[in-house]
C-alpha atoms as a PDB file:
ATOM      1  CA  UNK A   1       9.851  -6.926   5.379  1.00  0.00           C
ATOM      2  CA  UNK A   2       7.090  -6.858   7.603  1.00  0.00           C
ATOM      3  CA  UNK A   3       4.557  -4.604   8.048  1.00  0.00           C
ATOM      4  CA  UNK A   4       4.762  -2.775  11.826  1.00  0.00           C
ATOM      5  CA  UNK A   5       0.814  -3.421  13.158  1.00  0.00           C
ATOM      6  CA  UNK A   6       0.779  -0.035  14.759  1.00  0.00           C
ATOM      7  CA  UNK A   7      -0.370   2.752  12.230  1.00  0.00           C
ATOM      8  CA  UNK A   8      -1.874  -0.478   9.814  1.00  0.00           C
ATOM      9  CA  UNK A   9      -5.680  -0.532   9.011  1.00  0.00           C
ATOM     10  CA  UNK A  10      -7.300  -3.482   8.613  1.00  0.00           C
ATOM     11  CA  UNK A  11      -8.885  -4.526   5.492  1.00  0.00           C
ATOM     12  CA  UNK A  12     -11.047  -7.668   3.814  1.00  0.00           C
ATOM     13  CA  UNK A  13     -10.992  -8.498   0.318  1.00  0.00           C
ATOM     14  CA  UNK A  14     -12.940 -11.056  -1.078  1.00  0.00           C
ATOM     15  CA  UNK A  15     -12.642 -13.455   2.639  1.00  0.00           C
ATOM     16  CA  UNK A  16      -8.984 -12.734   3.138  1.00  0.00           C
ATOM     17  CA  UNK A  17      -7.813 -10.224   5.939  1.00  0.00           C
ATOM     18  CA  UNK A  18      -4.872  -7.947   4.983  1.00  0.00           C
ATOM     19  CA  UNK A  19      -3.117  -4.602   6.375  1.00  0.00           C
ATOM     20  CA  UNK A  20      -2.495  -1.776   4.844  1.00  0.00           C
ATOM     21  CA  UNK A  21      -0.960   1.899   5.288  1.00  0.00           C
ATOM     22  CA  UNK A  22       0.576   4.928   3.549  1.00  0.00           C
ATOM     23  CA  UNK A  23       3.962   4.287   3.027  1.00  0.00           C
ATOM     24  CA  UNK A  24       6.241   6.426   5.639  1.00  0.00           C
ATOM     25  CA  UNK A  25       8.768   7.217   3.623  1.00  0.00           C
ATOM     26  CA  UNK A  26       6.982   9.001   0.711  1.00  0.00           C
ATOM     27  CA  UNK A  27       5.611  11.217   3.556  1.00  0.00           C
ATOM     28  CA  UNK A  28       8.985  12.433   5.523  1.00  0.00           C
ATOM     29  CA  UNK A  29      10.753  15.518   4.568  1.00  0.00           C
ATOM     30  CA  UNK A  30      10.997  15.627   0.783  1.00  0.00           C
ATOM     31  CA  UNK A  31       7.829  16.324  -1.217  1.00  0.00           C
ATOM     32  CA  UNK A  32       9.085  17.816  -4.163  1.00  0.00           C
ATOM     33  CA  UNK A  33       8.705  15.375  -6.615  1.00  0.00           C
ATOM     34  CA  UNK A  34       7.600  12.422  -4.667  1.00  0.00           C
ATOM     35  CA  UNK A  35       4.035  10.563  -5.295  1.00  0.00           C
ATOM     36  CA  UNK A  36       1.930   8.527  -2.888  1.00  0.00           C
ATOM     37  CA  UNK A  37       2.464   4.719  -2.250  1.00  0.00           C
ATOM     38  CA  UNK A  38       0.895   2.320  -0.342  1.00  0.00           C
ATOM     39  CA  UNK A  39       1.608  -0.880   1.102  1.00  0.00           C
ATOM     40  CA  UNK A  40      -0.343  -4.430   2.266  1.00  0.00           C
ATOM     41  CA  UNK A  41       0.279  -7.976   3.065  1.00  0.00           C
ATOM     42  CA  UNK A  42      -1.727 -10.530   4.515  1.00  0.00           C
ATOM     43  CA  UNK A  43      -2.317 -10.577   8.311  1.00  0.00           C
ATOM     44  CA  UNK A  44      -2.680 -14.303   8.970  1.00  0.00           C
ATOM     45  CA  UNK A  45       0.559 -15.036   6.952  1.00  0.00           C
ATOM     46  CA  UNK A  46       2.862 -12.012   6.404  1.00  0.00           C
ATOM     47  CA  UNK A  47       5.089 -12.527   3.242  1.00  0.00           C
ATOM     48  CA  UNK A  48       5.771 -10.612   0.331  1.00  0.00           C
ATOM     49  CA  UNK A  49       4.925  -7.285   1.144  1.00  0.00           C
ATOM     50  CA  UNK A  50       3.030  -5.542  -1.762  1.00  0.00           C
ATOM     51  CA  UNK A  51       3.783  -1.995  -2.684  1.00  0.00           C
ATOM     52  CA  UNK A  52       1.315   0.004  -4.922  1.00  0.00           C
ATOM     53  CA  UNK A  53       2.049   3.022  -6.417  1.00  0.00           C
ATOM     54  CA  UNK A  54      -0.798   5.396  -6.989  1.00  0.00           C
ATOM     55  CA  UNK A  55       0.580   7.884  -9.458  1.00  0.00           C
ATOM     56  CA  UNK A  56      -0.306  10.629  -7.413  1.00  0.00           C
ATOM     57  CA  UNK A  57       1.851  13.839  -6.139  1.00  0.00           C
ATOM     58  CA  UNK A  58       1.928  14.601  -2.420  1.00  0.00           C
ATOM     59  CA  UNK A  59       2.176  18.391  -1.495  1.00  0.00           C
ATOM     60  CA  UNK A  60       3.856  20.534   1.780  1.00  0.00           C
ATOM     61  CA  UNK A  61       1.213  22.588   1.884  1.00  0.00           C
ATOM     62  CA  UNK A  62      -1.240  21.711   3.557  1.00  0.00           C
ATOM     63  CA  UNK A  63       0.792  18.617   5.487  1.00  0.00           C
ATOM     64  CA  UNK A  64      -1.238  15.307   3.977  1.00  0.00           C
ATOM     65  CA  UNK A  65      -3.228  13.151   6.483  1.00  0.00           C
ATOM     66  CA  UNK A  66      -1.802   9.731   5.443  1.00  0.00           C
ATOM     67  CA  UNK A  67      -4.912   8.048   6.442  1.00  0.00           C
ATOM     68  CA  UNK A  68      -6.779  10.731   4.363  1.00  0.00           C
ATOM     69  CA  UNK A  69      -4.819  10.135   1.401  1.00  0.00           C
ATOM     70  CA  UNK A  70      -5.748   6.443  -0.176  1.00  0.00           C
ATOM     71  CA  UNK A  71      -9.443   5.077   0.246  1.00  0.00           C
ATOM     72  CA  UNK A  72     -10.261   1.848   1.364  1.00  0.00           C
ATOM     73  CA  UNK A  73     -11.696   0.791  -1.893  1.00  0.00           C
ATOM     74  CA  UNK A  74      -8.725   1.806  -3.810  1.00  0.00           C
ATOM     75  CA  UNK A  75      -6.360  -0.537  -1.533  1.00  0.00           C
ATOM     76  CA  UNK A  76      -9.010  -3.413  -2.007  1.00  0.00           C
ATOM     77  CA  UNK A  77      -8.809  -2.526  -5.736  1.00  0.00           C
ATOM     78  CA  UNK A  78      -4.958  -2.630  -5.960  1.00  0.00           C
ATOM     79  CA  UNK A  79      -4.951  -5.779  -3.590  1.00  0.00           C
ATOM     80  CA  UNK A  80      -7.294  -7.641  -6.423  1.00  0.00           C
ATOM     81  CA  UNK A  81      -5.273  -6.302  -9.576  1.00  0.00           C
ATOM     82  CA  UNK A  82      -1.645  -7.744  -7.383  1.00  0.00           C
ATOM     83  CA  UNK A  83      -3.377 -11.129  -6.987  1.00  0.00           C
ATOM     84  CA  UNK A  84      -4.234 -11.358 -10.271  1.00  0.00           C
ATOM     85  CA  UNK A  85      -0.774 -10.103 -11.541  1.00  0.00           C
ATOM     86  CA  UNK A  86       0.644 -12.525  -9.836  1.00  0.00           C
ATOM     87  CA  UNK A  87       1.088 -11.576  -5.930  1.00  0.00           C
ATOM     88  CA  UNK A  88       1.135 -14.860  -3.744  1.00  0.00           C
ATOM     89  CA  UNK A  89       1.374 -13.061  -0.261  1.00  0.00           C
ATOM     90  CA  UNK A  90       1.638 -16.026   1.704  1.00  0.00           C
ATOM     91  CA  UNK A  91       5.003 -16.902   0.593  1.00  0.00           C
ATOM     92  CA  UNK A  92       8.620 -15.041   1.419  1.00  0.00           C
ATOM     93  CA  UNK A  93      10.708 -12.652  -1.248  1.00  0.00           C
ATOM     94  CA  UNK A  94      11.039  -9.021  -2.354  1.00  0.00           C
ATOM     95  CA  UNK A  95       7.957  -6.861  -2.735  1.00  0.00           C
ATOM     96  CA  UNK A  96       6.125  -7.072  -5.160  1.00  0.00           C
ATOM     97  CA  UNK A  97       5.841  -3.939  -7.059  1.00  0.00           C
ATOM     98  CA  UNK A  98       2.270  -2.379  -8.816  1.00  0.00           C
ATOM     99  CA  UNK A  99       1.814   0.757 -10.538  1.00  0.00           C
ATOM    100  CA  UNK A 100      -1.168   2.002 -11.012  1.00  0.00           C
ATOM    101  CA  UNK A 101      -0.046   5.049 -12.085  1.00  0.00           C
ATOM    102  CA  UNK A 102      -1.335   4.659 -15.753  1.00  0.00           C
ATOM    103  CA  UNK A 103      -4.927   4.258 -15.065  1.00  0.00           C
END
């Protein structure tokens, strides 16, 4: 599962390129309940897709800005913690899953 480059922002951490973007389907038509995710992978050498979830609700009212929703620093924050959890990006499988929910 690759990520589609149009509505994915670029991002370096620590030398390596990767991009990112709110994930679409936390965003659709359902709110009630639902809580903001994000989602990277290398841009050299798309693999495993990694998929962070942030903990927090998303609201209706007023309609969320995706790109207005997760900083910059928190995706280079979530793409350390994956690597050192365990995220090899490079290679192929399922996503690999963080929550960051907790803290």
């Amino acid at each position: 599962m690759a990520l589609p480059e149009k509505g994915s922002r670029r991002i370096v951490v620590d030398g390596v390129e990767y991009r990112w973007r709110v994930s679409r389907q936390h965003l659709c038509c359902d709110y009630e309940g639902r809580t903001l995710r994000y989602v990277a992978e290398e841009a050299a050498r798309p693999g495993t897709v990694l998929v962070v979830e942030t903990g927090r609700r998303v609201f209706l009212d007023p309609a969320p800005v995706p790109e207005q929703l997760v900083l910059p620093r928190e995706v280079a924050a979530g793409i350390r913690a994956a690597r050192s959890r365990g995220w090899t990006p490079g290679s192929g499988g399922s996503p690999f899953e963080l929550d960051l929910s907790a803290g």
